[in-house]
PDB file of N, CA and C in Angstrom:
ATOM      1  N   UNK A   1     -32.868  13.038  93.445  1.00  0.00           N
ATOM      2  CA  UNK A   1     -33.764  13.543  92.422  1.00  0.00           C
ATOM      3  C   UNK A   1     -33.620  12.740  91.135  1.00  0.00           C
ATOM      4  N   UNK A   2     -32.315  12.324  90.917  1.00  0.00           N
ATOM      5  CA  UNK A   2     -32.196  11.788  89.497  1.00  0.00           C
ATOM      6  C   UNK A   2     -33.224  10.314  89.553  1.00  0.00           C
ATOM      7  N   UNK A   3     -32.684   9.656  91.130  1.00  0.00           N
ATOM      8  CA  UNK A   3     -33.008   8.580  91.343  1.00  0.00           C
ATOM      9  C   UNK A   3     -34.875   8.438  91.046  1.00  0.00           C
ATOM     10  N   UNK A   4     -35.461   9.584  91.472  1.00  0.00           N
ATOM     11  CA  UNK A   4     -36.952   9.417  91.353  1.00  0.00           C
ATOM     12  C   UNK A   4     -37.054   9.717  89.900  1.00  0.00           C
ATOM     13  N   UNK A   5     -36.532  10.504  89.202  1.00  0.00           N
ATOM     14  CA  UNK A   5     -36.645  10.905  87.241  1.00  0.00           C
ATOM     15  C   UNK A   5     -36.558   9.330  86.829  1.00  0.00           C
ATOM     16  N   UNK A   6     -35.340   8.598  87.089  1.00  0.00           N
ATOM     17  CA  UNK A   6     -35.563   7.313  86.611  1.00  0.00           C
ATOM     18  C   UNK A   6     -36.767   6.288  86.721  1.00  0.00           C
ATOM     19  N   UNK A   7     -36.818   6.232  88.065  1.00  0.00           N
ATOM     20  CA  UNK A   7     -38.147   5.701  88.505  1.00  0.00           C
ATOM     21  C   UNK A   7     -39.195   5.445  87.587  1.00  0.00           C
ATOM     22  N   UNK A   8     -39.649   7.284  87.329  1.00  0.00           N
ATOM     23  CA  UNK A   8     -40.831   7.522  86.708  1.00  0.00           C
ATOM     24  C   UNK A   8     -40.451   6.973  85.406  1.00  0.00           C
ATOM     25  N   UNK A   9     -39.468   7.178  84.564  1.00  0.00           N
ATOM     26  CA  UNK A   9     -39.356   7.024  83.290  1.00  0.00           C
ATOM     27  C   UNK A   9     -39.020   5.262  83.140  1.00  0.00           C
ATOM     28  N   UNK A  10     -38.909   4.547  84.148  1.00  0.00           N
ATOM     29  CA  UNK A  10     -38.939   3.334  84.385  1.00  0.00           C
ATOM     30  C   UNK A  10     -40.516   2.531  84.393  1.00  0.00           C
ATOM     31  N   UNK A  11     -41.067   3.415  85.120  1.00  0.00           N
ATOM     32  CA  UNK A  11     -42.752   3.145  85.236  1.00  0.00           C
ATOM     33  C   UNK A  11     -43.688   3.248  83.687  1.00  0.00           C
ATOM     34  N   UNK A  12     -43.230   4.261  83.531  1.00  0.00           N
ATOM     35  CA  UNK A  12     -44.133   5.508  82.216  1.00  0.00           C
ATOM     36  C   UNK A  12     -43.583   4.159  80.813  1.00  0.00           C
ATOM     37  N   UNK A  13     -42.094   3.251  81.186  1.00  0.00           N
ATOM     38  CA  UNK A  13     -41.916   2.873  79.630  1.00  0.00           C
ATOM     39  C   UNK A  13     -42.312   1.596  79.995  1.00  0.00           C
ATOM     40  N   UNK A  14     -42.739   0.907  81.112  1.00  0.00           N
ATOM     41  CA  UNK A  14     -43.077  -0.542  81.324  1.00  0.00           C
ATOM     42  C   UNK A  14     -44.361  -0.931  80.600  1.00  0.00           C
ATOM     43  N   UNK A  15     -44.254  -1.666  79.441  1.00  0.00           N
ATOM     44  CA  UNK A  15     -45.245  -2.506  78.957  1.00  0.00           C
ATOM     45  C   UNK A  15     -46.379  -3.173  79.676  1.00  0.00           C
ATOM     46  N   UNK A  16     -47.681  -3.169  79.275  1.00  0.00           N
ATOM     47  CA  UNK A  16     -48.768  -3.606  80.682  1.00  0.00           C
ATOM     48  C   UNK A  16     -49.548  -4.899  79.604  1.00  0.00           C
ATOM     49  N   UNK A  17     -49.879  -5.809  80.306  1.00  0.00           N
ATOM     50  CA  UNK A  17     -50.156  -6.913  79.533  1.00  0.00           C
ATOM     51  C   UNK A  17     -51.683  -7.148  80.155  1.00  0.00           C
ATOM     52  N   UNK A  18     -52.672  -6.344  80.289  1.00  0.00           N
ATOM     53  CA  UNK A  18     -54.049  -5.875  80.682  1.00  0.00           C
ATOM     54  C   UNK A  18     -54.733  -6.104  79.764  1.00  0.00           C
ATOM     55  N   UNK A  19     -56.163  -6.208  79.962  1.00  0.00           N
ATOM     56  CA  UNK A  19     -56.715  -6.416  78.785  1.00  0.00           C
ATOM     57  C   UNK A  19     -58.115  -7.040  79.291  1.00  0.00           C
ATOM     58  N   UNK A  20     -58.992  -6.649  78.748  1.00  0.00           N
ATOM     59  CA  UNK A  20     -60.834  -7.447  78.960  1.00  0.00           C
ATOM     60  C   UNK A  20     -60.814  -8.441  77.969  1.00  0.00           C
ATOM     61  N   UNK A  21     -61.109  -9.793  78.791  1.00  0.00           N
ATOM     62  CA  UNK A  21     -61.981 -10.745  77.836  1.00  0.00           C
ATOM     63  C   UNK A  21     -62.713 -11.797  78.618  1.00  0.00           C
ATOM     64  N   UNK A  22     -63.996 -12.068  77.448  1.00  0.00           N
ATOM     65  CA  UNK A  22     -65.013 -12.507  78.505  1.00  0.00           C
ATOM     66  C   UNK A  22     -64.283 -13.892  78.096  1.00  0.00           C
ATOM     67  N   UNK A  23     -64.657 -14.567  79.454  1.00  0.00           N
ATOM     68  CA  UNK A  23     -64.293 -16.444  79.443  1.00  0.00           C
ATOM     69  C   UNK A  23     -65.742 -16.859  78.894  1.00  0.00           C
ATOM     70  N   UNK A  24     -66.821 -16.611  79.929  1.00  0.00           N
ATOM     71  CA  UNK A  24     -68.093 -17.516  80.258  1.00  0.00           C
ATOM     72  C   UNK A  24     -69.125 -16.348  79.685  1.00  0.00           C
ATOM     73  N   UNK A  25     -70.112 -16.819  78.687  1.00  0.00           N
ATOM     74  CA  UNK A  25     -71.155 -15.777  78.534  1.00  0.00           C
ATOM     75  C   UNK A  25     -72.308 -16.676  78.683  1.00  0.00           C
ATOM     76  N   UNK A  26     -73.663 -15.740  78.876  1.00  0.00           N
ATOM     77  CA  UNK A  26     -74.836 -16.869  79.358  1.00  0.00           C
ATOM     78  C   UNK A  26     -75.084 -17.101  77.734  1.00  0.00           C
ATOM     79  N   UNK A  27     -75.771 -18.080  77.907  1.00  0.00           N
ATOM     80  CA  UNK A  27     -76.267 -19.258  76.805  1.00  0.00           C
ATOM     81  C   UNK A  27     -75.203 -19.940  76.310  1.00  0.00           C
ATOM     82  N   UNK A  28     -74.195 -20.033  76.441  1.00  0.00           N
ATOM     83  CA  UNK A  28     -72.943 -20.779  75.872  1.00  0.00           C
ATOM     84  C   UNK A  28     -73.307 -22.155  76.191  1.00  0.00           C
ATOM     85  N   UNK A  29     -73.576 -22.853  75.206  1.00  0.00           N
ATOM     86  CA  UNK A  29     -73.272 -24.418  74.687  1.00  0.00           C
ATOM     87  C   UNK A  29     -75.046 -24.735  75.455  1.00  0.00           C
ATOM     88  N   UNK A  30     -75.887 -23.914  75.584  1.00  0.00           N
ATOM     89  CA  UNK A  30     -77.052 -23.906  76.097  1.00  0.00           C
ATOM     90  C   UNK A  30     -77.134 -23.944  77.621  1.00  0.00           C
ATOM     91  N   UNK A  31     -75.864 -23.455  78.457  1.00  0.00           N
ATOM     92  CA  UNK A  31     -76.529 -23.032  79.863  1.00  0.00           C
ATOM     93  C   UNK A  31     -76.818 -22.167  79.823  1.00  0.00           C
ATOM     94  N   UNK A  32     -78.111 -22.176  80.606  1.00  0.00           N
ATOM     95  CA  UNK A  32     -78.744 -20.599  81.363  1.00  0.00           C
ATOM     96  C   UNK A  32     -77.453 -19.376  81.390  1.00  0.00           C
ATOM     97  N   UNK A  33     -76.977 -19.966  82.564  1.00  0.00           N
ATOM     98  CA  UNK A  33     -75.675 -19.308  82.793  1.00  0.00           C
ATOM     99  C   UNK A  33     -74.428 -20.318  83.540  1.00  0.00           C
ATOM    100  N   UNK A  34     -73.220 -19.724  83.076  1.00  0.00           N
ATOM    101  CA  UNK A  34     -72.026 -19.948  84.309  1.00  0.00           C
ATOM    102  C   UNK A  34     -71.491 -19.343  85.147  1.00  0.00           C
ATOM    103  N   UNK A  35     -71.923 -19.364  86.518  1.00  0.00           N
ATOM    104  CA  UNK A  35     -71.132 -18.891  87.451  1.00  0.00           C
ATOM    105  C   UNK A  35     -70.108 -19.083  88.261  1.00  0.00           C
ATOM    106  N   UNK A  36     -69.749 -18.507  89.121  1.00  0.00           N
ATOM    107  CA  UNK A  36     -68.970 -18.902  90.556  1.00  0.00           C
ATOM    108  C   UNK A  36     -67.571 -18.918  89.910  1.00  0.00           C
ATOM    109  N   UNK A  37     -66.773 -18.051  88.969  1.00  0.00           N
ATOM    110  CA  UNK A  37     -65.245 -18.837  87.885  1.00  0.00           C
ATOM    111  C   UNK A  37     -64.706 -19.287  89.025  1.00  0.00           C
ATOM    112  N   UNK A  38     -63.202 -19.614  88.488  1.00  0.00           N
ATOM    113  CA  UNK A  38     -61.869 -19.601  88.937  1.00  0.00           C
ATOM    114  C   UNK A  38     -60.697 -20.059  87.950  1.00  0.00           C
ATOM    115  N   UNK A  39     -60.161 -19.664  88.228  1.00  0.00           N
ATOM    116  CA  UNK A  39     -58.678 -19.495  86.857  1.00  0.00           C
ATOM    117  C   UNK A  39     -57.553 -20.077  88.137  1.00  0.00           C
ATOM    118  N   UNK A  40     -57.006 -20.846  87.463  1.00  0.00           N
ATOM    119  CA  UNK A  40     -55.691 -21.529  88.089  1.00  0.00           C
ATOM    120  C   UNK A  40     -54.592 -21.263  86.618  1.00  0.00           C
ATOM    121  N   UNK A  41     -53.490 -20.790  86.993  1.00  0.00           N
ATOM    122  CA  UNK A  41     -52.426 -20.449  85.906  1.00  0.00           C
ATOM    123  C   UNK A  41     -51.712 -21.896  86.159  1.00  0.00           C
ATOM    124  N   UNK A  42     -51.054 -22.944  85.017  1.00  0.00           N
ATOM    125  CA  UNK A  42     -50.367 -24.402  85.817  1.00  0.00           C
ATOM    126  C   UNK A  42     -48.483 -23.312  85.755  1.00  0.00           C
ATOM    127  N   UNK A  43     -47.919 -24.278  86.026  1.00  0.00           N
ATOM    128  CA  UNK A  43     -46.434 -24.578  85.966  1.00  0.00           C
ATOM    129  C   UNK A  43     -46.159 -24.915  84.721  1.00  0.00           C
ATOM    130  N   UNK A  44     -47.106 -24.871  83.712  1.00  0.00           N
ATOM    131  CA  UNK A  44     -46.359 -24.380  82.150  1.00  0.00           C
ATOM    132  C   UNK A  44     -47.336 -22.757  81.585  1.00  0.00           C
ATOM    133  N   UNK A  45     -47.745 -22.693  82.279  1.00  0.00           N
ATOM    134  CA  UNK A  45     -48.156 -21.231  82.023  1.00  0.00           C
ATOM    135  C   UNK A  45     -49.444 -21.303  81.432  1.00  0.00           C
ATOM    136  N   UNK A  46     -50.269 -22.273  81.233  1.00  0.00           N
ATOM    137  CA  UNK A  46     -51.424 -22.488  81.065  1.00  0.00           C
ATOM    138  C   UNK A  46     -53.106 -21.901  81.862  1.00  0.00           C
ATOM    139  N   UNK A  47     -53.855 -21.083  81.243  1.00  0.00           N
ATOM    140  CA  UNK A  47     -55.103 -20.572  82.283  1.00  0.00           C
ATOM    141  C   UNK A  47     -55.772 -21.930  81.693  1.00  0.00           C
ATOM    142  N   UNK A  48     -56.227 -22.447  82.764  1.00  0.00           N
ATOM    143  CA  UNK A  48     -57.637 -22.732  83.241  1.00  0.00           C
ATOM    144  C   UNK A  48     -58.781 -22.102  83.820  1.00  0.00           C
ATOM    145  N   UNK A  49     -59.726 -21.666  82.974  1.00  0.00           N
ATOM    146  CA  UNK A  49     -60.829 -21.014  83.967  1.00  0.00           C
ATOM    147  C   UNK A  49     -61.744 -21.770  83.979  1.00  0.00           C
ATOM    148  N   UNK A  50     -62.448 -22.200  85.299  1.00  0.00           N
ATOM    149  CA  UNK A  50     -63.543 -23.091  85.510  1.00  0.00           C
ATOM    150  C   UNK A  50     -64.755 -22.353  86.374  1.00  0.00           C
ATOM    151  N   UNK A  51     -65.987 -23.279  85.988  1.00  0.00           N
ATOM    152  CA  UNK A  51     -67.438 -22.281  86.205  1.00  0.00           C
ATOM    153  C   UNK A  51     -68.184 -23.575  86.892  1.00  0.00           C
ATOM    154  N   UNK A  52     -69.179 -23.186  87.024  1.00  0.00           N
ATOM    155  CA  UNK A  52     -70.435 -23.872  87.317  1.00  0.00           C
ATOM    156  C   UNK A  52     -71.446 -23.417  86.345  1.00  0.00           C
ATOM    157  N   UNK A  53     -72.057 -24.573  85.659  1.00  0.00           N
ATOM    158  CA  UNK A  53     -72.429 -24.367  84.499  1.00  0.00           C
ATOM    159  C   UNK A  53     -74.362 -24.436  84.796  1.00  0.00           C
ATOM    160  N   UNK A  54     -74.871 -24.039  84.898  1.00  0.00           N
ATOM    161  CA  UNK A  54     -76.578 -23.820  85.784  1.00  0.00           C
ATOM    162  C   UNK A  54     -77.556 -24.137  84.079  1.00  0.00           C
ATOM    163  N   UNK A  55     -77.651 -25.120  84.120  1.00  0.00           N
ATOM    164  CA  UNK A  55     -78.681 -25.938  83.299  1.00  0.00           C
ATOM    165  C   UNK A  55     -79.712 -24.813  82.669  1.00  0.00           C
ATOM    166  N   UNK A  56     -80.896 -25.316  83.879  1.00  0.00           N
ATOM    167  CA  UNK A  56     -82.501 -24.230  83.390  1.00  0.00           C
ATOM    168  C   UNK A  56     -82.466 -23.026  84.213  1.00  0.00           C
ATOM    169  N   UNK A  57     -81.635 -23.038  85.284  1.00  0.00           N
ATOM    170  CA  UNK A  57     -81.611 -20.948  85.924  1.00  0.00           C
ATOM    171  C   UNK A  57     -80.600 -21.143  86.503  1.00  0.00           C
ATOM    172  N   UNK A  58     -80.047 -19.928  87.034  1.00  0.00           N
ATOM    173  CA  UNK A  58     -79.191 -19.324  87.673  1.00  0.00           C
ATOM    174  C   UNK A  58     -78.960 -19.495  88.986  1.00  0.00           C
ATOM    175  N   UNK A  59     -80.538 -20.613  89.298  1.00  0.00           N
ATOM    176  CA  UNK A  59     -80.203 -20.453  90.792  1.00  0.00           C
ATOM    177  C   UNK A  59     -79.443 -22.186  91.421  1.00  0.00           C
ATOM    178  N   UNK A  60     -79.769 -21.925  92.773  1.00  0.00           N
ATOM    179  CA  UNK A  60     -78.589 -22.877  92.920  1.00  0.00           C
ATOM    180  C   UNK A  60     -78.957 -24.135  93.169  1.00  0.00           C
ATOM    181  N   UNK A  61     -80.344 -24.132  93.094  1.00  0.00           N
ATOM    182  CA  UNK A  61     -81.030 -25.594  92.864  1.00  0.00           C
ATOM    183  C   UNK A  61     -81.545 -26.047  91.522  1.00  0.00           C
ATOM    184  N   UNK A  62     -80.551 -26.450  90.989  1.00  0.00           N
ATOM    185  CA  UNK A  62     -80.980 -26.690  89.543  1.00  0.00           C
ATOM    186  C   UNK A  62     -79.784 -27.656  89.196  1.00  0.00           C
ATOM    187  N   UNK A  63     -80.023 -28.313  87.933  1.00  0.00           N
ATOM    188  CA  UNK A  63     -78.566 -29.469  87.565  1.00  0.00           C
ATOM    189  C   UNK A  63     -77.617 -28.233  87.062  1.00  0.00           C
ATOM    190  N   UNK A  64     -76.488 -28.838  88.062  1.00  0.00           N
ATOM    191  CA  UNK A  64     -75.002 -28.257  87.625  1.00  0.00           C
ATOM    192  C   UNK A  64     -74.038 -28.714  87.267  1.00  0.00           C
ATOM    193  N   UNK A  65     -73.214 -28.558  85.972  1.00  0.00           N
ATOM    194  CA  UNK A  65     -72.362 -29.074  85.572  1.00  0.00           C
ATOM    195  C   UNK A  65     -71.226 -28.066  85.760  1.00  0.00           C
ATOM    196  N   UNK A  66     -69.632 -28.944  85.893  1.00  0.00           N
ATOM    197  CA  UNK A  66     -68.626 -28.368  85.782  1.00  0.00           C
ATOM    198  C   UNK A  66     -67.795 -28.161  84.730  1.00  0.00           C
ATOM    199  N   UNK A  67     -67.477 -27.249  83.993  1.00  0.00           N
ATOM    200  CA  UNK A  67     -66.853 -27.030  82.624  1.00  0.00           C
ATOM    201  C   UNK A  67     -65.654 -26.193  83.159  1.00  0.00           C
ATOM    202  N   UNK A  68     -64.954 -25.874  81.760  1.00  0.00           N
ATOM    203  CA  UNK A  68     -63.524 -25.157  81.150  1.00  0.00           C
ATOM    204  C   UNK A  68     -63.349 -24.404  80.356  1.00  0.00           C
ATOM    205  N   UNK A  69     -62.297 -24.213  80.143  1.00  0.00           N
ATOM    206  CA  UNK A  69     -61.430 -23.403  79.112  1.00  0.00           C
ATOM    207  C   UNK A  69     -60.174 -23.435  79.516  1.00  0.00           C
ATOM    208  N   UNK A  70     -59.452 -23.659  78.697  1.00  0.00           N
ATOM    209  CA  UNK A  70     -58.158 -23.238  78.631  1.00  0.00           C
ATOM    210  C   UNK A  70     -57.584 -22.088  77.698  1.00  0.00           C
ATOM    211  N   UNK A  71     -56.810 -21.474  77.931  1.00  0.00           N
ATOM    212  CA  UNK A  71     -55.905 -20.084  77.190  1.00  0.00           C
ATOM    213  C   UNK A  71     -54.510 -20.472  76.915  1.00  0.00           C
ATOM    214  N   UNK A  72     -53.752 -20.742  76.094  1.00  0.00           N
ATOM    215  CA  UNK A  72     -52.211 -21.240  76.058  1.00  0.00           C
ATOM    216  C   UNK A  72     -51.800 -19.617  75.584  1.00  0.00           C
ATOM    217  N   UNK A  73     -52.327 -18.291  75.740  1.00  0.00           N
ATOM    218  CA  UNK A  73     -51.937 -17.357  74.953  1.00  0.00           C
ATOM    219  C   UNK A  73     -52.326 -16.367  76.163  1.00  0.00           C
ATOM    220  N   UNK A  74     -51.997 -16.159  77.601  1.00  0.00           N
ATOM    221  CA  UNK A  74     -52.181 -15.485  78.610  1.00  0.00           C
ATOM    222  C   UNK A  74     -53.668 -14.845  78.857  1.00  0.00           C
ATOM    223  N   UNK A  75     -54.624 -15.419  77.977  1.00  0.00           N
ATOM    224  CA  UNK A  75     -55.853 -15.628  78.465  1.00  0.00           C
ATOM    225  C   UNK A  75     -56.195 -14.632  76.962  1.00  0.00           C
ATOM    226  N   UNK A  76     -55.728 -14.423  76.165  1.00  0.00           N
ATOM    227  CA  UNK A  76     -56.257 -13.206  74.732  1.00  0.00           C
ATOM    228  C   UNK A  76     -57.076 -14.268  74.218  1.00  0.00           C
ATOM    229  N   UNK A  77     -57.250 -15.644  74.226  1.00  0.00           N
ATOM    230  CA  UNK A  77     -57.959 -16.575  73.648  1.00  0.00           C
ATOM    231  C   UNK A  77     -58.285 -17.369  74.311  1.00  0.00           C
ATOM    232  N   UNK A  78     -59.363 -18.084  74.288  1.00  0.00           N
ATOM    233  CA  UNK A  78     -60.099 -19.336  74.683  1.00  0.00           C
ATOM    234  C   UNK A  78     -60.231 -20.437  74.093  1.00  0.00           C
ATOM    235  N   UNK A  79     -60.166 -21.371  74.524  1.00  0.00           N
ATOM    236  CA  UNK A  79     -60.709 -23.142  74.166  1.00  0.00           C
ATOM    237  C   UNK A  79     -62.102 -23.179  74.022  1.00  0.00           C
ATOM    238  N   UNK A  80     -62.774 -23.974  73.480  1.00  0.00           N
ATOM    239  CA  UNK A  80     -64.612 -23.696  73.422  1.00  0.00           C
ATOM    240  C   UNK A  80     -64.373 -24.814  75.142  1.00  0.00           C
ATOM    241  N   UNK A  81     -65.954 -24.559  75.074  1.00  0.00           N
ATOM    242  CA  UNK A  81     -66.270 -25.267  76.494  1.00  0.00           C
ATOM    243  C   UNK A  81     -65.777 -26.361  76.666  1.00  0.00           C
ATOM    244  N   UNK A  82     -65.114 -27.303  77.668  1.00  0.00           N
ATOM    245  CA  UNK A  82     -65.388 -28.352  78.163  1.00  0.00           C
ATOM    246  C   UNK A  82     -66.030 -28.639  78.803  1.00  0.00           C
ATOM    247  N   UNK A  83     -66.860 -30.095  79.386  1.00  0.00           N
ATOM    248  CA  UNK A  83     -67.234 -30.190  80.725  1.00  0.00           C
ATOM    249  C   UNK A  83     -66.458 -31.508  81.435  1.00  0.00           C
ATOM    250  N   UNK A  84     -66.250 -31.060  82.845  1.00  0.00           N
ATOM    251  CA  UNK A  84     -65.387 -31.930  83.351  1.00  0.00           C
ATOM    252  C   UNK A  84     -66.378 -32.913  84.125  1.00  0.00           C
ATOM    253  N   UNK A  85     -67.552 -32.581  84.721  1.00  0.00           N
ATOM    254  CA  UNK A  85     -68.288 -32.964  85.715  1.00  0.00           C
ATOM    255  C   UNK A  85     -69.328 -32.826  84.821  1.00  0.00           C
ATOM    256  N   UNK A  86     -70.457 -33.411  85.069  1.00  0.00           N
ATOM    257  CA  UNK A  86     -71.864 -33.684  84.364  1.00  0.00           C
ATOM    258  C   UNK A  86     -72.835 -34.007  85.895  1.00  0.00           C
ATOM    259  N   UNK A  87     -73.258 -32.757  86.297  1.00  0.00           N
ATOM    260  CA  UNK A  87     -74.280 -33.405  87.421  1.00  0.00           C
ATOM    261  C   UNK A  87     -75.552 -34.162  87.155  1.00  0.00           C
ATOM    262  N   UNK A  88     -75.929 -34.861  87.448  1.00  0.00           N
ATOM    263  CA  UNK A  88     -76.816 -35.766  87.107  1.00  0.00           C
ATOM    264  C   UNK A  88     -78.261 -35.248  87.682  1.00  0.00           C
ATOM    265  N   UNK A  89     -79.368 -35.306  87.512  1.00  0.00           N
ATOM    266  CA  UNK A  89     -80.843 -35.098  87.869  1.00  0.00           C
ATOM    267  C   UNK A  89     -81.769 -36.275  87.874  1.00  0.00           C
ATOM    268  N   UNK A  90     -82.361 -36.496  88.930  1.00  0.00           N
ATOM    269  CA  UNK A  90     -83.009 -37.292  89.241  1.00  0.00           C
ATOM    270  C   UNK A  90     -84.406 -37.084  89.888  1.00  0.00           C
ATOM    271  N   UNK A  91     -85.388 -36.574  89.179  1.00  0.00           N
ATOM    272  CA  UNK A  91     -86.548 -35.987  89.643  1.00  0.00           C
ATOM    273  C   UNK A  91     -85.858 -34.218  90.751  1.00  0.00           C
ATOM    274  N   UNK A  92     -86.006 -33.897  91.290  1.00  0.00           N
ATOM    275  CA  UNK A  92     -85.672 -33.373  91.916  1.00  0.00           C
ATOM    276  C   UNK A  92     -84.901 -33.547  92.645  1.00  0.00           C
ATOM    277  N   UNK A  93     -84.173 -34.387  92.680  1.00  0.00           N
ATOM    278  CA  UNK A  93     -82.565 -35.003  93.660  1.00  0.00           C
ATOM    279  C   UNK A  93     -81.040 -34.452  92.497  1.00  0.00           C
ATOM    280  N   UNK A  94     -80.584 -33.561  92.590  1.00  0.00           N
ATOM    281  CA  UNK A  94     -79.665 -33.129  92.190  1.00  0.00           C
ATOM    282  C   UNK A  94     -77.891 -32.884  92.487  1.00  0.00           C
ATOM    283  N   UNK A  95     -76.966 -33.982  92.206  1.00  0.00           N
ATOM    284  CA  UNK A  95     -75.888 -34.030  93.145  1.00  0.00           C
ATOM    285  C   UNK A  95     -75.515 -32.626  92.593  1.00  0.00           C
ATOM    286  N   UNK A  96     -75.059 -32.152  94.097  1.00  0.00           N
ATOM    287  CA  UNK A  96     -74.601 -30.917  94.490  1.00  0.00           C
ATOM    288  C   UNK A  96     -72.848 -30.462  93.897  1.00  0.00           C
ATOM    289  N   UNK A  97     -72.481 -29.936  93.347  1.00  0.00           N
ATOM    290  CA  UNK A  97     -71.391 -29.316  93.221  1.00  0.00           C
ATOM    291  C   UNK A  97     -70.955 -28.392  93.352  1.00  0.00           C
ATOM    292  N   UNK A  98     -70.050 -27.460  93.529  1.00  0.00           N
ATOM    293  CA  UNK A  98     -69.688 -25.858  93.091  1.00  0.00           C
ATOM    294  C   UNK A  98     -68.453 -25.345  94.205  1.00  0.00           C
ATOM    295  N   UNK A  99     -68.384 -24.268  93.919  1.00  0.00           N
ATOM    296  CA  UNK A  99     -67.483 -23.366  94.623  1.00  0.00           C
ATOM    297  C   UNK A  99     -66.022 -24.035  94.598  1.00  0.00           C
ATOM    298  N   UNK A 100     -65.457 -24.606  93.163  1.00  0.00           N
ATOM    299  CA  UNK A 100     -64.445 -25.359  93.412  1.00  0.00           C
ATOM    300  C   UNK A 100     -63.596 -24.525  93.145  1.00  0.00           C
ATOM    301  N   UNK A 101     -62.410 -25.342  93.816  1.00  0.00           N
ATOM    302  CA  UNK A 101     -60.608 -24.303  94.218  1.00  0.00           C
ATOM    303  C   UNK A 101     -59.775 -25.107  93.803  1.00  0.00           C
ATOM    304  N   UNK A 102     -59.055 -25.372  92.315  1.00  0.00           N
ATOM    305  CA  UNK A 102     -58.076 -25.816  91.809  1.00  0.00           C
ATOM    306  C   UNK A 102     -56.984 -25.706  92.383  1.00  0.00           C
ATOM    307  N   UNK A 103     -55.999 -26.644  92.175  1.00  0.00           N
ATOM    308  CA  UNK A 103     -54.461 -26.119  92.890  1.00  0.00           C
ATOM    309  C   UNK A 103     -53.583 -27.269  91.663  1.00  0.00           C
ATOM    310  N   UNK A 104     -52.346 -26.915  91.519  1.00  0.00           N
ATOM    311  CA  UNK A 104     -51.692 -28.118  91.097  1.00  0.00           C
ATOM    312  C   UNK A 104     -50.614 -28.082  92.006  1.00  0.00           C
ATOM    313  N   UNK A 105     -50.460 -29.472  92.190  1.00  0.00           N
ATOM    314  CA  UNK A 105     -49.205 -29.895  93.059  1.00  0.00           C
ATOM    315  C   UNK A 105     -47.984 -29.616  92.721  1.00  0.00           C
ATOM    316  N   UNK A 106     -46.662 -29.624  92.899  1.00  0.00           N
ATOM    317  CA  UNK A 106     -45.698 -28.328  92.792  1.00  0.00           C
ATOM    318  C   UNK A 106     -44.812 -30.054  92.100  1.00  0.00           C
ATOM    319  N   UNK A 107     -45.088 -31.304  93.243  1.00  0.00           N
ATOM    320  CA  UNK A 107     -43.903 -32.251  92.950  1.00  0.00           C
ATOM    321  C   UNK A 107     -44.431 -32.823  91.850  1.00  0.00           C
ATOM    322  N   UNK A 108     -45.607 -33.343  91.282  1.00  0.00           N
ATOM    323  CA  UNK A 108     -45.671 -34.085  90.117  1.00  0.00           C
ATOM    324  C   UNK A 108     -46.786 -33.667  88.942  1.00  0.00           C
ATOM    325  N   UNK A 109     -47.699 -32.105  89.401  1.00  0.00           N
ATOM    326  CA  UNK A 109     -47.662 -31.415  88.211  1.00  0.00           C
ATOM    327  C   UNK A 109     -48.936 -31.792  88.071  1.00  0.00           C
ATOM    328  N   UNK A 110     -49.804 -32.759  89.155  1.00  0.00           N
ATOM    329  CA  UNK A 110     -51.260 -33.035  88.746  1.00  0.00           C
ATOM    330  C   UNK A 110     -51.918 -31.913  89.524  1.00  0.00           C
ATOM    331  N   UNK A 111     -53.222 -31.646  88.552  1.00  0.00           N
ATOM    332  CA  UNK A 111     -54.104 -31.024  88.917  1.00  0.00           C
ATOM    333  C   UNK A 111     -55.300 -31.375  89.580  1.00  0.00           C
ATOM    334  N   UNK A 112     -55.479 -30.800  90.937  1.00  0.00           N
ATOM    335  CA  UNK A 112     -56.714 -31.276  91.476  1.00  0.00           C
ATOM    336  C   UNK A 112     -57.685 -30.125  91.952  1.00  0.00           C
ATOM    337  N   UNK A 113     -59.209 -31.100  91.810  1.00  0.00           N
ATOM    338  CA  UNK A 113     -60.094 -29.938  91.648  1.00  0.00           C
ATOM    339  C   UNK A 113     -61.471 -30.309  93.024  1.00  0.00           C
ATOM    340  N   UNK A 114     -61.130 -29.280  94.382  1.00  0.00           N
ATOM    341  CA  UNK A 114     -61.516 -30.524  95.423  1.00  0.00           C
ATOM    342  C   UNK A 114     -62.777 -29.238  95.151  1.00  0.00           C
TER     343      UNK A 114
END
């Protein structure tokens, strides 16, 4: 019994580091919108959250660029946009990007974004 009293009073005093904040809002830096995120935390404790950045709509034939943010403050703040990728448009020929999955490598700390 004591063992579960602790428990709870172990639970009830644990600090929670929760919290809402938007990364990506539409019209930012003039895209339509950004979709699709993903947040990679590195091996110095750094968020990266990355989007697909949709030019003139939302949909998925349209020029897409790849952008950022970084958080050095467990995500309570943001970096303004970067873009890492710039898709290019060519009449209606649009190189394709998206749905990317960051990882960083564990032995030398680079980040790749396949």
């Amino acid at each position: 019994m004591l063992l579960a009293i602790l428990l709870v009073l172990f639970v009830q005093t644990k600090h929670s580091y929760e919290y809402d904040a938007v990364v990506f809002t539409r019209g930012e830096n003039g895209y339509f919108c950004i979709k699709i995120p993903s947040i990679l935390t590195t091996a110095r404790g750094t968020l990266l959250a990355f989007g697909e950045a949709r030019i003139y709509s939302c949909s998925d034939y349209t020029q897409t660029d790849i952008v950022y943010k970084r958080s050095f403050d467990n995500g309570k703040t943001w970096s303004n946009l970067e873009i890492l990728y710039r898709g290019n448009a060519s009449n209606d020929n649009y190189n394709r990007v998206g749905n990317i999955a960051p990882v960083q490598l564990r032995y030398n700390q680079r980040i790749l974004i396949p």
